[in-house]
Each structure stands twice: as C-alpha cells, then as structure tokens.
N, C-alpha and C. Protein backbone atom coordinates (compact mmCIF):
# COMPACT_ATOMS: atom_id res chain seq x y z
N UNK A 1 -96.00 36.41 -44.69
CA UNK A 1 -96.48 37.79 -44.73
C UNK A 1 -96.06 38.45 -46.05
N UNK A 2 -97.13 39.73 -46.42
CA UNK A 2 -96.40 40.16 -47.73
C UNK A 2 -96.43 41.55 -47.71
N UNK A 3 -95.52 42.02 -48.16
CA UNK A 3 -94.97 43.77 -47.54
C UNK A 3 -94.72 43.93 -49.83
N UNK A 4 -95.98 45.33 -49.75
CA UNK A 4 -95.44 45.78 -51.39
C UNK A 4 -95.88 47.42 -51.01
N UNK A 5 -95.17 47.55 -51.84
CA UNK A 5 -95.53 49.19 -52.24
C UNK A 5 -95.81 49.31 -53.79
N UNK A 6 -97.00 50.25 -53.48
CA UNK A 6 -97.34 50.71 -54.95
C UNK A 6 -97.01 52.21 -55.42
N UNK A 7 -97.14 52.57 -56.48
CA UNK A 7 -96.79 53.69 -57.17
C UNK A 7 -98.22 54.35 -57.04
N UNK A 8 -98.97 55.04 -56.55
CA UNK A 8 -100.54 54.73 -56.67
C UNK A 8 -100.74 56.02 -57.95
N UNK A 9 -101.01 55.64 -58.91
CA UNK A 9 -101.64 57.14 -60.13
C UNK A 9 -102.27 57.85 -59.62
N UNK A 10 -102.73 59.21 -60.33
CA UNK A 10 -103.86 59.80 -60.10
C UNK A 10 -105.17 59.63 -60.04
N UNK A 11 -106.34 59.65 -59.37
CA UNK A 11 -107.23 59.68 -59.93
C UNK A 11 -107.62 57.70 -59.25
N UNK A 12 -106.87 57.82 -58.68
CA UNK A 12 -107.19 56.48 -58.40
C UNK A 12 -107.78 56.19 -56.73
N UNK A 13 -108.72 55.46 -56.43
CA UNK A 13 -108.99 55.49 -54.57
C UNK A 13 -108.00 54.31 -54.13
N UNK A 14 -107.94 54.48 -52.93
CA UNK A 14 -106.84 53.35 -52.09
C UNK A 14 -107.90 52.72 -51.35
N UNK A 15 -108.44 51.82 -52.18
CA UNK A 15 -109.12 50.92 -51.51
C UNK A 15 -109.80 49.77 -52.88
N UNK A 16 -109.95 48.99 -52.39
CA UNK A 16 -110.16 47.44 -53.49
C UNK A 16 -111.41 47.56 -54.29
N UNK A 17 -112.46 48.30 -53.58
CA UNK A 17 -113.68 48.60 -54.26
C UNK A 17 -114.37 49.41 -54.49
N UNK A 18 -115.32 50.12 -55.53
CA UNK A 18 -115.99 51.51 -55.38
C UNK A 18 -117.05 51.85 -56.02
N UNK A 19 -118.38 51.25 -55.57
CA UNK A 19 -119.62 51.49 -56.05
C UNK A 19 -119.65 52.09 -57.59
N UNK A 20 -119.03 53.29 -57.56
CA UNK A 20 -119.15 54.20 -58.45
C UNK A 20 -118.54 54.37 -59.67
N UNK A 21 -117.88 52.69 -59.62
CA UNK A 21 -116.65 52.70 -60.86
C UNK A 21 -115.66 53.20 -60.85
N UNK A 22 -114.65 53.97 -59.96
CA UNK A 22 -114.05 54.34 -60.31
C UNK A 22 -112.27 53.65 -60.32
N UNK A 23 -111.59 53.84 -60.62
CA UNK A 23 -110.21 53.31 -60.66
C UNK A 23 -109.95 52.93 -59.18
N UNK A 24 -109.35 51.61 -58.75
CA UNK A 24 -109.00 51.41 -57.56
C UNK A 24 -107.91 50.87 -57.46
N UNK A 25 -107.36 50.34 -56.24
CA UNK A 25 -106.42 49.23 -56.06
C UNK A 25 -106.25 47.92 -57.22
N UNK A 26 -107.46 47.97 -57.03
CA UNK A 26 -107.33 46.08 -57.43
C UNK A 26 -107.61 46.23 -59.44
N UNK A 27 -107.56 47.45 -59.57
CA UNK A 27 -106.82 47.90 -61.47
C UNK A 27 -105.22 47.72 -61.40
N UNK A 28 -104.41 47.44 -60.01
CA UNK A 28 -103.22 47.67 -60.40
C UNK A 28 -102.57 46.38 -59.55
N UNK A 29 -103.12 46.07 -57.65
CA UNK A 29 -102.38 45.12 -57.41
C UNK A 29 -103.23 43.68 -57.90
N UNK A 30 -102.35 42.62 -58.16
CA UNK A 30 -103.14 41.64 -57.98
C UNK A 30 -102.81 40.54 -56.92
N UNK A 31 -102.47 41.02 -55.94
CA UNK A 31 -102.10 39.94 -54.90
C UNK A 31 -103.43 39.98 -53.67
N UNK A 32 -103.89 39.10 -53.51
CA UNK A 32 -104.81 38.76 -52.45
C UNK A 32 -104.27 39.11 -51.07
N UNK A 33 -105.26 39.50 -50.26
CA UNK A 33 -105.02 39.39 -48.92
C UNK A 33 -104.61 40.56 -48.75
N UNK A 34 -104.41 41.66 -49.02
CA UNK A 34 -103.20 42.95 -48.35
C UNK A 34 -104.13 43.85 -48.66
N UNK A 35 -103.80 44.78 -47.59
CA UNK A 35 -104.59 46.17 -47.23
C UNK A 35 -103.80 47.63 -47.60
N UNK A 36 -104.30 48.55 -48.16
CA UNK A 36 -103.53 49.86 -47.48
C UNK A 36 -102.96 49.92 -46.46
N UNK A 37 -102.11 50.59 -45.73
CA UNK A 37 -101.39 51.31 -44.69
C UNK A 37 -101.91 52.50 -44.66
N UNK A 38 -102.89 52.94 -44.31
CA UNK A 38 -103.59 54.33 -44.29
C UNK A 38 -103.81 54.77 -45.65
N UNK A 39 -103.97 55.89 -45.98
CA UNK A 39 -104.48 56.36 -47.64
C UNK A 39 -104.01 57.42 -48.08
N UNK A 40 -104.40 57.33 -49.59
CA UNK A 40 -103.81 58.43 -49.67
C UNK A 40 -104.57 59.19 -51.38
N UNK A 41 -105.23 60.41 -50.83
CA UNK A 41 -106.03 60.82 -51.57
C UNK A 41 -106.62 60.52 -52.87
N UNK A 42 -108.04 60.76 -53.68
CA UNK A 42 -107.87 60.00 -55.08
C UNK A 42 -107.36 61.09 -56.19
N UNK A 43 -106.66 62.23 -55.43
CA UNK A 43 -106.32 63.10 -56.87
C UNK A 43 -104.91 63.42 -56.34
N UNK A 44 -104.08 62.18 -55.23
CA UNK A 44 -102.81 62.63 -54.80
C UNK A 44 -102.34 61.33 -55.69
N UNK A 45 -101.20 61.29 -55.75
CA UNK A 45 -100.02 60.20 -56.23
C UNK A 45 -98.83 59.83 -55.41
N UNK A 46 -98.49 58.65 -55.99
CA UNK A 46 -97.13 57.92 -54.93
C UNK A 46 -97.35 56.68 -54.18
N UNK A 47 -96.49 56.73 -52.97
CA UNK A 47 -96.01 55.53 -52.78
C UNK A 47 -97.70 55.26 -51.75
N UNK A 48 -98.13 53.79 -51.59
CA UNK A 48 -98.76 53.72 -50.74
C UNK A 48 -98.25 52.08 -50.42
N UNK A 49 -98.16 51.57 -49.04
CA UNK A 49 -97.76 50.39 -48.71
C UNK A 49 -98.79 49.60 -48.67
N UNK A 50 -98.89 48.17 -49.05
CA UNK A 50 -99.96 47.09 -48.67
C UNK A 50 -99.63 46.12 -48.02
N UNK A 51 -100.13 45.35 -47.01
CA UNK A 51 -99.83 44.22 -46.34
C UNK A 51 -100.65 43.45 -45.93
N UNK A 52 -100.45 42.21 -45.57
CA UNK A 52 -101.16 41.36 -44.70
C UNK A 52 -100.68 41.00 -43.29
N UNK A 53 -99.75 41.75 -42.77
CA UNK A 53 -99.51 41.92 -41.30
C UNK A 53 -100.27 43.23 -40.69
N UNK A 54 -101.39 42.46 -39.73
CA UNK A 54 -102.25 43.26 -39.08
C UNK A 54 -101.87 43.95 -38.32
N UNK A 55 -100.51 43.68 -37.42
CA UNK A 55 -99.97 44.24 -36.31
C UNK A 55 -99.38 45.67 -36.47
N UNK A 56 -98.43 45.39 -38.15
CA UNK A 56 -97.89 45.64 -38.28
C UNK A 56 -98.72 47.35 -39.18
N UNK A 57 -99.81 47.25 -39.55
CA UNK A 57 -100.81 47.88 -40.56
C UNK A 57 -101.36 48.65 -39.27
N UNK A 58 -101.45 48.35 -37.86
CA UNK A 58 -102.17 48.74 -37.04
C UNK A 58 -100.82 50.21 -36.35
N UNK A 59 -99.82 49.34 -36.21
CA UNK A 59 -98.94 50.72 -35.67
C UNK A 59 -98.62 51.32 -36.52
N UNK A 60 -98.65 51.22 -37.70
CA UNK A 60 -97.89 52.14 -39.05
C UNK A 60 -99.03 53.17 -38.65
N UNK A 61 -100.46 52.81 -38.78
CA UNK A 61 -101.51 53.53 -38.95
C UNK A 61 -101.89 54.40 -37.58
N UNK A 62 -101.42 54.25 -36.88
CA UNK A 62 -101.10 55.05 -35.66
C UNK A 62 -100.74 55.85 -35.34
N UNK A 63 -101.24 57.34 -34.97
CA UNK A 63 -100.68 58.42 -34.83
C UNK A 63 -99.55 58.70 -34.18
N UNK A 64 -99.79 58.22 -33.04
CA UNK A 64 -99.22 58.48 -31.72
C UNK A 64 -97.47 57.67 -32.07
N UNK A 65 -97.37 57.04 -32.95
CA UNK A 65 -96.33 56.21 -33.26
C UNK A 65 -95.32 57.35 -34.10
N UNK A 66 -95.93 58.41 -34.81
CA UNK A 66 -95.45 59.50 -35.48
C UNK A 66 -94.39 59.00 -36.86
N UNK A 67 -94.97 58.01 -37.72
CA UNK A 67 -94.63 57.70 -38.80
C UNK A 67 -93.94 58.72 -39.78
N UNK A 68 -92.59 59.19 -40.25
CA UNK A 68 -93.03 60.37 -41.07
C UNK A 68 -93.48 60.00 -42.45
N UNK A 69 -94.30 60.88 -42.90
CA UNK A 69 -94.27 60.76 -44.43
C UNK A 69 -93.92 61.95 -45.27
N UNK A 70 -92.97 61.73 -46.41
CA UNK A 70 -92.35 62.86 -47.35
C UNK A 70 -93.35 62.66 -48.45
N UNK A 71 -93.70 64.34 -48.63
CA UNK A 71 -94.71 64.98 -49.63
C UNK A 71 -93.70 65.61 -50.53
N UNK A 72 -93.73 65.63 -51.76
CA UNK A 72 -93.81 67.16 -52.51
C UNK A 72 -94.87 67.69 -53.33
N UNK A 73 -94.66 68.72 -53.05
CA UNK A 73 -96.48 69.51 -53.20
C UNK A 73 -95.92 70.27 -54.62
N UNK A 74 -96.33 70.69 -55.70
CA UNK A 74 -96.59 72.05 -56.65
C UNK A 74 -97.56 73.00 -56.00
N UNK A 75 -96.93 74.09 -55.72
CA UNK A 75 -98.04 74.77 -55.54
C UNK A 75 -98.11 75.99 -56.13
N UNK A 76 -99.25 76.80 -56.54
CA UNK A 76 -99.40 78.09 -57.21
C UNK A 76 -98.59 79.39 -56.45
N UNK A 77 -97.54 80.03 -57.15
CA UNK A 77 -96.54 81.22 -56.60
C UNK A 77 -95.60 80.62 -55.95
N UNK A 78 -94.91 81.09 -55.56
CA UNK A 78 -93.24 80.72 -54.78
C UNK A 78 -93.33 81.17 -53.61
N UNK A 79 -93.55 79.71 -52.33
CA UNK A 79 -93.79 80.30 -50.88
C UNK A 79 -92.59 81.16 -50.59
N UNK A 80 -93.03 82.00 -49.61
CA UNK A 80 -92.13 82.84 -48.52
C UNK A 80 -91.62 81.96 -47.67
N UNK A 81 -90.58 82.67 -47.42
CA UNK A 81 -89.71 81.91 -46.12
C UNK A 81 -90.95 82.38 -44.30
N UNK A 82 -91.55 82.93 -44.89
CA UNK A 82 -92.63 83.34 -43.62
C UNK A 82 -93.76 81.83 -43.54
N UNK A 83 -93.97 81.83 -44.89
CA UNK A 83 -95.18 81.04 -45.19
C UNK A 83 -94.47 79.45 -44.84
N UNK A 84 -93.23 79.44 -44.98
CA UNK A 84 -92.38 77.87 -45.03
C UNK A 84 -92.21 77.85 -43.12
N UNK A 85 -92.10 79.44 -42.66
CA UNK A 85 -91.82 79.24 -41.37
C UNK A 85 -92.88 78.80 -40.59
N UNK A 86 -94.13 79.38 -41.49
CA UNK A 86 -95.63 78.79 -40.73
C UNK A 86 -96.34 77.28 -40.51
N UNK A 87 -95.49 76.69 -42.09
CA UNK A 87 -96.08 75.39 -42.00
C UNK A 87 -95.20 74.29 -41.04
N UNK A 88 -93.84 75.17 -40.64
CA UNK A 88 -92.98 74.23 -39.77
C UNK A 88 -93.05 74.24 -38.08
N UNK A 89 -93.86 75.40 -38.16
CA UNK A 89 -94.50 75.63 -36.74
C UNK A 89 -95.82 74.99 -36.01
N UNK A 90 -96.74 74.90 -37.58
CA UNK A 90 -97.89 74.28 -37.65
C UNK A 90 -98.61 75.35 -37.96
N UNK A 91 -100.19 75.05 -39.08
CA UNK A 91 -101.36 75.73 -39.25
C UNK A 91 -102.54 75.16 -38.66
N UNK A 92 -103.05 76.39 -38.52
CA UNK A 92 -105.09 75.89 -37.93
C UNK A 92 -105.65 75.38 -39.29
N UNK A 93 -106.28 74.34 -39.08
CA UNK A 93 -107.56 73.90 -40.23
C UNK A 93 -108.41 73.54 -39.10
N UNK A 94 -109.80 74.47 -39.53
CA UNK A 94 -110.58 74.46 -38.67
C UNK A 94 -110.24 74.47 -37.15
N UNK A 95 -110.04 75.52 -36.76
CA UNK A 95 -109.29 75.55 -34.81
C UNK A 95 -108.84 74.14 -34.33
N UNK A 96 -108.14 73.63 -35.16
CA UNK A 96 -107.57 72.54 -35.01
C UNK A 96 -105.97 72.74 -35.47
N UNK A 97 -104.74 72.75 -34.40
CA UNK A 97 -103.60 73.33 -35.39
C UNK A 97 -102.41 72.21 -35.76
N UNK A 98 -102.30 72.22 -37.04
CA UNK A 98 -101.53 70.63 -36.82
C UNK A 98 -100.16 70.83 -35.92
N UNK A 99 -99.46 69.40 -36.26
CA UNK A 99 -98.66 69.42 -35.56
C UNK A 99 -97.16 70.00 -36.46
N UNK A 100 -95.52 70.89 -36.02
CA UNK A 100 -94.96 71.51 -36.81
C UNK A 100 -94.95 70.04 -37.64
N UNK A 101 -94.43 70.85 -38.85
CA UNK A 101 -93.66 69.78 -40.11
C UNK A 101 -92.64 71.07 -40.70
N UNK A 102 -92.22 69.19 -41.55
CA UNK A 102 -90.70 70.02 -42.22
C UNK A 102 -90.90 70.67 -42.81
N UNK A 103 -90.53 71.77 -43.87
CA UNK A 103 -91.09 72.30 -45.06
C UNK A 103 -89.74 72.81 -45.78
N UNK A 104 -89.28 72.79 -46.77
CA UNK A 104 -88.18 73.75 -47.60
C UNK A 104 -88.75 73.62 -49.14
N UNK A 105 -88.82 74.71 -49.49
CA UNK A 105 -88.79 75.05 -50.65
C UNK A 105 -87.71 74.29 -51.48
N UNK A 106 -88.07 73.79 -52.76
CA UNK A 106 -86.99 72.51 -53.57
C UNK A 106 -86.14 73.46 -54.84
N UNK A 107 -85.02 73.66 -54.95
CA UNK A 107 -84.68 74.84 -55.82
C UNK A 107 -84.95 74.31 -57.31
N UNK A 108 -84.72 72.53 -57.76
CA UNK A 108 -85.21 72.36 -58.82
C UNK A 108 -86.53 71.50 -58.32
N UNK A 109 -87.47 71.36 -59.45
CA UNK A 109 -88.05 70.57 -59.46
C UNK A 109 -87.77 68.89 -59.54
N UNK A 110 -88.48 67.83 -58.80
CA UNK A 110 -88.33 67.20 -59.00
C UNK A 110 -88.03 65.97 -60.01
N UNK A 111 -87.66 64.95 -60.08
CA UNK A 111 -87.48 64.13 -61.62
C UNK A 111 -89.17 63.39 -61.62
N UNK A 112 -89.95 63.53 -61.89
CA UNK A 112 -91.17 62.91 -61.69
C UNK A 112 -91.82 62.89 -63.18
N UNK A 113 -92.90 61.88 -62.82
CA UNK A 113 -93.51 61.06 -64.19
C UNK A 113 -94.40 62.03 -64.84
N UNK A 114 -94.84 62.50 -65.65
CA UNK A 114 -95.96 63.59 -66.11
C UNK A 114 -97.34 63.09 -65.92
N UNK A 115 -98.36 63.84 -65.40
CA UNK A 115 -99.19 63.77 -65.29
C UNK A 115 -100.12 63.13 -66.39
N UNK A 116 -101.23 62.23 -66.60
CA UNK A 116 -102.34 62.30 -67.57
C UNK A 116 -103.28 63.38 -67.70
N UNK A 117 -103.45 64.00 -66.71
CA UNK A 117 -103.99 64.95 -66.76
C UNK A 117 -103.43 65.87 -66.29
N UNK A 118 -102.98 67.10 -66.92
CA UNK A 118 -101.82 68.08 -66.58
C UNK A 118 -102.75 69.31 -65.68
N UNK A 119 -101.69 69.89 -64.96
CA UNK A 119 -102.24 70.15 -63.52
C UNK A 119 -102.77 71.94 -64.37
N UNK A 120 -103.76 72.36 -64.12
CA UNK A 120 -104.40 73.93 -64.45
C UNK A 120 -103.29 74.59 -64.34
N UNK A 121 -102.94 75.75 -65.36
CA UNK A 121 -101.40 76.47 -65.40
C UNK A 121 -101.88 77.83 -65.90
N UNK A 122 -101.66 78.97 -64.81
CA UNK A 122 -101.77 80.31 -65.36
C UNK A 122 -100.45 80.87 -65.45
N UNK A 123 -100.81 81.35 -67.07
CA UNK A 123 -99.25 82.29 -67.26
C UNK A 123 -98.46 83.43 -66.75
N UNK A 124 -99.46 83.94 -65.76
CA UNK A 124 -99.11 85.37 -64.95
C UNK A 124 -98.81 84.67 -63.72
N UNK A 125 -99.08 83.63 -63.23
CA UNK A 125 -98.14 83.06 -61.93
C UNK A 125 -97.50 81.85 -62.76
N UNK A 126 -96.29 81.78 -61.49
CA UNK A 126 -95.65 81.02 -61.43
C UNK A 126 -96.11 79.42 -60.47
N UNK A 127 -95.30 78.74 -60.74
CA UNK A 127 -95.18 77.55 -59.77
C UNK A 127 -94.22 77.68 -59.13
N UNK A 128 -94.18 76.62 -57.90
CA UNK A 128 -93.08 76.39 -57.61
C UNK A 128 -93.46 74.63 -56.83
N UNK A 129 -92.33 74.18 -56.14
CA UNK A 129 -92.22 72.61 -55.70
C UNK A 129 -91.55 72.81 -54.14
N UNK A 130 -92.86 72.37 -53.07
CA UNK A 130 -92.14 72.48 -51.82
C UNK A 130 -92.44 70.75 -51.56
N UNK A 131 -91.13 70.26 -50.58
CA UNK A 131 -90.96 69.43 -49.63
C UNK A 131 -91.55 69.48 -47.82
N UNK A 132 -92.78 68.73 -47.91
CA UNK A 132 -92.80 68.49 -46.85
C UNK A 132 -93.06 67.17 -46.23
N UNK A 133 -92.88 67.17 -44.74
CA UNK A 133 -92.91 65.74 -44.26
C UNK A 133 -93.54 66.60 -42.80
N UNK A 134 -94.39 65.29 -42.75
CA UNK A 134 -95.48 65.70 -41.17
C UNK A 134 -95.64 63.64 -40.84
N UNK A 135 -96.04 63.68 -39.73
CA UNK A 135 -96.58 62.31 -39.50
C UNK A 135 -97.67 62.15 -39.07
N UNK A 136 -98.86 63.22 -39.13
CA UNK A 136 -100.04 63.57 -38.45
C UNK A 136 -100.86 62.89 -39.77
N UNK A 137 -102.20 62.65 -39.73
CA UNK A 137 -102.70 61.98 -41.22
C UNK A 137 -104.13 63.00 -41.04
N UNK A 138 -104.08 64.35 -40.33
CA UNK A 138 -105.45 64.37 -41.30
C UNK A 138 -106.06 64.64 -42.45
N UNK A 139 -107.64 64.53 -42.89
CA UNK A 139 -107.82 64.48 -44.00
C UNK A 139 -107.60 65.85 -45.08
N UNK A 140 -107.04 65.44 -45.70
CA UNK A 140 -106.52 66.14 -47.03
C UNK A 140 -105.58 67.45 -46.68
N UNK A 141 -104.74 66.84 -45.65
CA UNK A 141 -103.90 67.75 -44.63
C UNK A 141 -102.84 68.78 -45.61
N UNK A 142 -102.41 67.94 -46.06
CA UNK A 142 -101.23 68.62 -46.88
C UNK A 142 -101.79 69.92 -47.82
N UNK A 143 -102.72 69.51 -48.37
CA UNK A 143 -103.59 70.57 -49.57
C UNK A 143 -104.34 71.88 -48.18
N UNK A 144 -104.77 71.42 -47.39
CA UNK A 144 -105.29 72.15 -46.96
C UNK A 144 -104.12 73.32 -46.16
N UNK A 145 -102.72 72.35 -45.31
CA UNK A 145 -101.85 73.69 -44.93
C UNK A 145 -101.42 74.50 -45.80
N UNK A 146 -101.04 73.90 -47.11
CA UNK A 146 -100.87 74.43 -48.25
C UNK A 146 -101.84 76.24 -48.28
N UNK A 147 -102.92 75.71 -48.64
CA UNK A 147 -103.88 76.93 -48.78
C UNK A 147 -103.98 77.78 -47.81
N UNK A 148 -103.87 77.24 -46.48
CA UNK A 148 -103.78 78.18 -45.17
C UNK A 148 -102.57 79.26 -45.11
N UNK A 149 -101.74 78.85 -45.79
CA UNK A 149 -101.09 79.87 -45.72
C UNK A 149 -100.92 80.21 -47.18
N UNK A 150 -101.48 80.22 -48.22
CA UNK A 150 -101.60 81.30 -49.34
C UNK A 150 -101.05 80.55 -50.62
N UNK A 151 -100.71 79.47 -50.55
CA UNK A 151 -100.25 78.76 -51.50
C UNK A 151 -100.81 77.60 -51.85
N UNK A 152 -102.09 77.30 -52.85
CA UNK A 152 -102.82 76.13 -52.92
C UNK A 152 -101.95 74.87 -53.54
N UNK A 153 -102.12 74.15 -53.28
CA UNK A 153 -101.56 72.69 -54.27
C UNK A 153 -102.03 72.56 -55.13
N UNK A 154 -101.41 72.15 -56.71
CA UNK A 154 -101.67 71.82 -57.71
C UNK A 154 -101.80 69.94 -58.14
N UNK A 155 -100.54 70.35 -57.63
CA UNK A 155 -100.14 68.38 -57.56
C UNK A 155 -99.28 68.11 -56.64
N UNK A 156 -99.73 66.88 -55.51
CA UNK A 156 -99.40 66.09 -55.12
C UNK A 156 -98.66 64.68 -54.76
N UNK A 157 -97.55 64.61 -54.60
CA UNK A 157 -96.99 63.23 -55.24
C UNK A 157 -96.76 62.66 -53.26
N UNK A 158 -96.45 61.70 -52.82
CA UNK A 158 -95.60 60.82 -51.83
C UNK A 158 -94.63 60.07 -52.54
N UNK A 159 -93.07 60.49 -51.95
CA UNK A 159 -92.47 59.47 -52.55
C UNK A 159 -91.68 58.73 -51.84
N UNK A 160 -92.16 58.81 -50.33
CA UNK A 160 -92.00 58.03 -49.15
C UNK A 160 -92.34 57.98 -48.26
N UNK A 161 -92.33 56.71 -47.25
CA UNK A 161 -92.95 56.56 -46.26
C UNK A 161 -92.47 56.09 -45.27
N UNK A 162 -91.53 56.98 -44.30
CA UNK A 162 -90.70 56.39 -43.43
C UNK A 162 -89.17 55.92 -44.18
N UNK A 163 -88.53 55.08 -43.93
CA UNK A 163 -87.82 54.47 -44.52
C UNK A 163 -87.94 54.41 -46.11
N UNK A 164 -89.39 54.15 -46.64
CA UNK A 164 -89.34 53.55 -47.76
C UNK A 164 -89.51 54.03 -48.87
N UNK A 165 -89.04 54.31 -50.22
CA UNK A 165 -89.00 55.23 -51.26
C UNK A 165 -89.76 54.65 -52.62
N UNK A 166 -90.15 55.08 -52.95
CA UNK A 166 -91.10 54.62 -54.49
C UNK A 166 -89.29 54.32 -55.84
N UNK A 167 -88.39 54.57 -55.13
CA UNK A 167 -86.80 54.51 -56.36
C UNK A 167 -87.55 54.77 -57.87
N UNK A 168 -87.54 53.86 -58.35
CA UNK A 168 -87.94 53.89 -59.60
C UNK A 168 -89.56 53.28 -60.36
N UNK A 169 -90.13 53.26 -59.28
CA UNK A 169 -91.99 52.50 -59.81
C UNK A 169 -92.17 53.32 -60.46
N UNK A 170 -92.55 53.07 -61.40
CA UNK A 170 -93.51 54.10 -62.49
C UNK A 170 -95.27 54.21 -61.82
N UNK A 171 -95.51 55.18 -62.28
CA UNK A 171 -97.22 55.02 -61.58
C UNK A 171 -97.77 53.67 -61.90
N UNK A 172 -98.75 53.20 -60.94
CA UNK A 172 -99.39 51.86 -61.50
C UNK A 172 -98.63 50.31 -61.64
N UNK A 173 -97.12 50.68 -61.11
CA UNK A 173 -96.11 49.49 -60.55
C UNK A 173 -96.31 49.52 -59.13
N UNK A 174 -96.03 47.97 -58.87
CA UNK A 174 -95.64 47.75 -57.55
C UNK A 174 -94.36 46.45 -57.57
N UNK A 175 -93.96 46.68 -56.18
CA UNK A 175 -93.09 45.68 -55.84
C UNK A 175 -92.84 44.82 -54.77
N UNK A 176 -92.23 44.05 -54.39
CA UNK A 176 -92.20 43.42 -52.69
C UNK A 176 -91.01 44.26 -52.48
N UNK A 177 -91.32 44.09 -50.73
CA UNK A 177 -89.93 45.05 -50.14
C UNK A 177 -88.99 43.92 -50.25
N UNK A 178 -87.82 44.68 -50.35
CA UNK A 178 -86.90 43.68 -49.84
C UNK A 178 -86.61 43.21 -47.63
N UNK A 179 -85.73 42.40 -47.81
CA UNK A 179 -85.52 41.90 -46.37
C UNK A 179 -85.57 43.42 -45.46
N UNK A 180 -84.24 43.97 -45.84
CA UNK A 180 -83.86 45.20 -45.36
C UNK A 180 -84.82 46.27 -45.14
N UNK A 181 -85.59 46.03 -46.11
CA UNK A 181 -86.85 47.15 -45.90
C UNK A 181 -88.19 46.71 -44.80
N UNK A 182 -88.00 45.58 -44.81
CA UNK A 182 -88.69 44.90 -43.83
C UNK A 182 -88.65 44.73 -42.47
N UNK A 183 -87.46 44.83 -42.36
CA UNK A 183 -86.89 45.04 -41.25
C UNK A 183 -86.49 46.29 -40.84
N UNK A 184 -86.48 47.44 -41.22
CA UNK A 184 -86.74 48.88 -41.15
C UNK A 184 -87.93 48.80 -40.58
N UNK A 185 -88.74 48.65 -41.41
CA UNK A 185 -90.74 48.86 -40.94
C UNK A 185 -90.65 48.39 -39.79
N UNK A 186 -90.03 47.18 -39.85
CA UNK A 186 -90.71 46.74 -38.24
C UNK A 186 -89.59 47.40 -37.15
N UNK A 187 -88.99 47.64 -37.31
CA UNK A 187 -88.15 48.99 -36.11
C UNK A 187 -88.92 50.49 -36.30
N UNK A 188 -89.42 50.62 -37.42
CA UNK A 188 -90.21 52.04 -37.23
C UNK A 188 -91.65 51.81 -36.45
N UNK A 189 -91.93 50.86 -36.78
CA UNK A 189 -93.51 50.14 -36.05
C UNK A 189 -92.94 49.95 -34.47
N UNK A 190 -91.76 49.99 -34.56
CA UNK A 190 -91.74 49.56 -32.65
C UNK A 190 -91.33 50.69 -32.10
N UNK A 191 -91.10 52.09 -32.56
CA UNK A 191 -90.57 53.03 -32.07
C UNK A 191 -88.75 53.36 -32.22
N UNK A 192 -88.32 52.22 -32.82
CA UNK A 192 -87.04 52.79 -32.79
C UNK A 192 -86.23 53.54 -33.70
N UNK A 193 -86.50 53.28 -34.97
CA UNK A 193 -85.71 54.42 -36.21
C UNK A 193 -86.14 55.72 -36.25
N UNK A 194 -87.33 56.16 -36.11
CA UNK A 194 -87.84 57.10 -36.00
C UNK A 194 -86.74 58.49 -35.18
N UNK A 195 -86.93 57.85 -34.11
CA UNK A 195 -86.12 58.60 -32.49
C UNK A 195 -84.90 58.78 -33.03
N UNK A 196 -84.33 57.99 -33.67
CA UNK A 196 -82.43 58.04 -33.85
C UNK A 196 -82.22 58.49 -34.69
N UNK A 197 -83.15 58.29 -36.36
CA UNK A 197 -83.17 59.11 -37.33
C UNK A 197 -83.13 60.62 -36.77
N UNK A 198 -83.67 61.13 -36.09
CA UNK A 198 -84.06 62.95 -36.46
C UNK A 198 -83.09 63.41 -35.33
N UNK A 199 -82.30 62.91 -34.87
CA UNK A 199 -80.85 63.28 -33.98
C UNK A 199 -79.98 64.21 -34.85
C-alpha cells in the first residue's frame, strides 16, 4: 500500500486529469495507482493525502467518521469575537447550517510559502489570519462560512489532516508517511484518535 501527502499549490485541481488543461495532480505526483482522500479546492492550497488503500480512502472520506481538518483562512478585516462565536456554533449556507467548528483568530500570521499569485490587497482594510478546523466537507465550505458572517477569504491554505501535517513540503512536494503516521490514519479511520484526542 502507499500512503503520501502532497503540498497541493494554487491553482491546481485534485484530480489526475482535466479536459481543459489545467494544472493537476499528475504535474506534481508521479506514483501510479493513488487517489485523493477527498479534495481540496483549485484556488485553495496544502496538504492533500493520496493512496491506494480503498478501505482506507473510503472512511477518511466519510462524514459520519468526523475526520478533522485544520484550515487557516486570510480573510479581509479582523473577525469579531461575535463573528468567531458564530462560526463555532455553526453558519447557514443555503438553509443548510453546518456543523459547530473551531475557530480562533491567530495573533501572528502564519510561517507560510508566498503566493505566485498574490492575494487582491486594499489599503484602507486590513487582513487578518483565522484558524479553523470542521470535519464536515461541504463544497467550498470554509470560503463560504467565512463570508456568512462578514469576513470573505482571501487565501486558503490546509496544513493538516487529522493527525497529519504538511512540516516542511514546499508547495508541489510530496512525501510517503512514515510507519507512525500510518498507523495514526488507520486508528482515525476506525474511530479511535479522534474521540480521545478532543478530551
């Protein structure tokens, strides 16, 4: 079996092929056989996992299994502690309300790689960098609670997934997990780190 994580760039789709030319997977991994672990936007960045354990690709990708994944978002102005209290309670997108997530505002910014294409910057607002983690996957979830409560996303990064951390990949690296990390996944895939972690 083969367990890697990639760094995924911007601008890139999580998937091997794309009619339309555009940047994919298979510009960066070259190992046969391995899939995404669910996706992750083509104008988001970070970690995304690949494998060739089906079992294992099937419960990661599973809601109901409640995987977490850690975001940090840029977003335009400096949320409120109202607006941080909203996204930890949960927001409606479309009368649909997610489920709570973590949220705290990050006092520095993160150590992260610079963009190729640098994110739109007005001089009369500010930025700022929130942390969140949800395990719900819908589409373009994060950007959208973001905006629901008054603060759009600029840029997007994942720099983990459960257990597992991007450490040092530069965008457009990947690596194999090690043993240890392997054996994490498959206790988060069976229900057990998850539960004991958030004690």
């Amino acid at each position: 079996m083969k367990y890697i994580i990639l760094n995924k760039p911007y601008e890139v789709l999580t998937q091997f092929t794309d009619e339309a030319g555009r940047a994919t997977l298979k510009d960066f991994v070259h190992e046969p056989g391995i899939y995404p672990v669910g996706r992750l936007d083509f104008d988001s960045e970070g970690l995304v996992l690949l494998t060739d354990d089906k079992a294992l690709q099937h419960r990661l990708s599973d809601p109901k299994f409640k995987v977490e994944k850690t975001y940090w978002v840029q977003v335009e102005g400096i949320p409120t502690a109202e607006a941080l209290a909203e996204l930890q309670k949960g927001v409606y997108i479309k009368n649909i309300k997610t489920a709570p997530a973590k949220a705290r505002l990050l006092s520095e910014p993160p150590q992260v790689w610079e963009r190729f294409k640098p994110i739109r910057f007005r001089q009369s607002i500010p930025t700022s960098w929130v942390e969140i983690k949800i395990s719900q996957g819908m589409n373009r979830q994060v950007r959208r609670m973001t905006a629901a409560v008054g603060f759009p996303t600029l840029r997007l990064i994942r720099p983990a997934i459960g257990p597992l951390t991007l450490e040092q990949l530069a965008p457009g690296e990947y690596r194999e997990l090690r043993p240890d990390e392997i054996e994490k996944l498959k206790k988060l895939a069976a229900g057990v780190v998850v539960t004991k972690r958030r004690r």
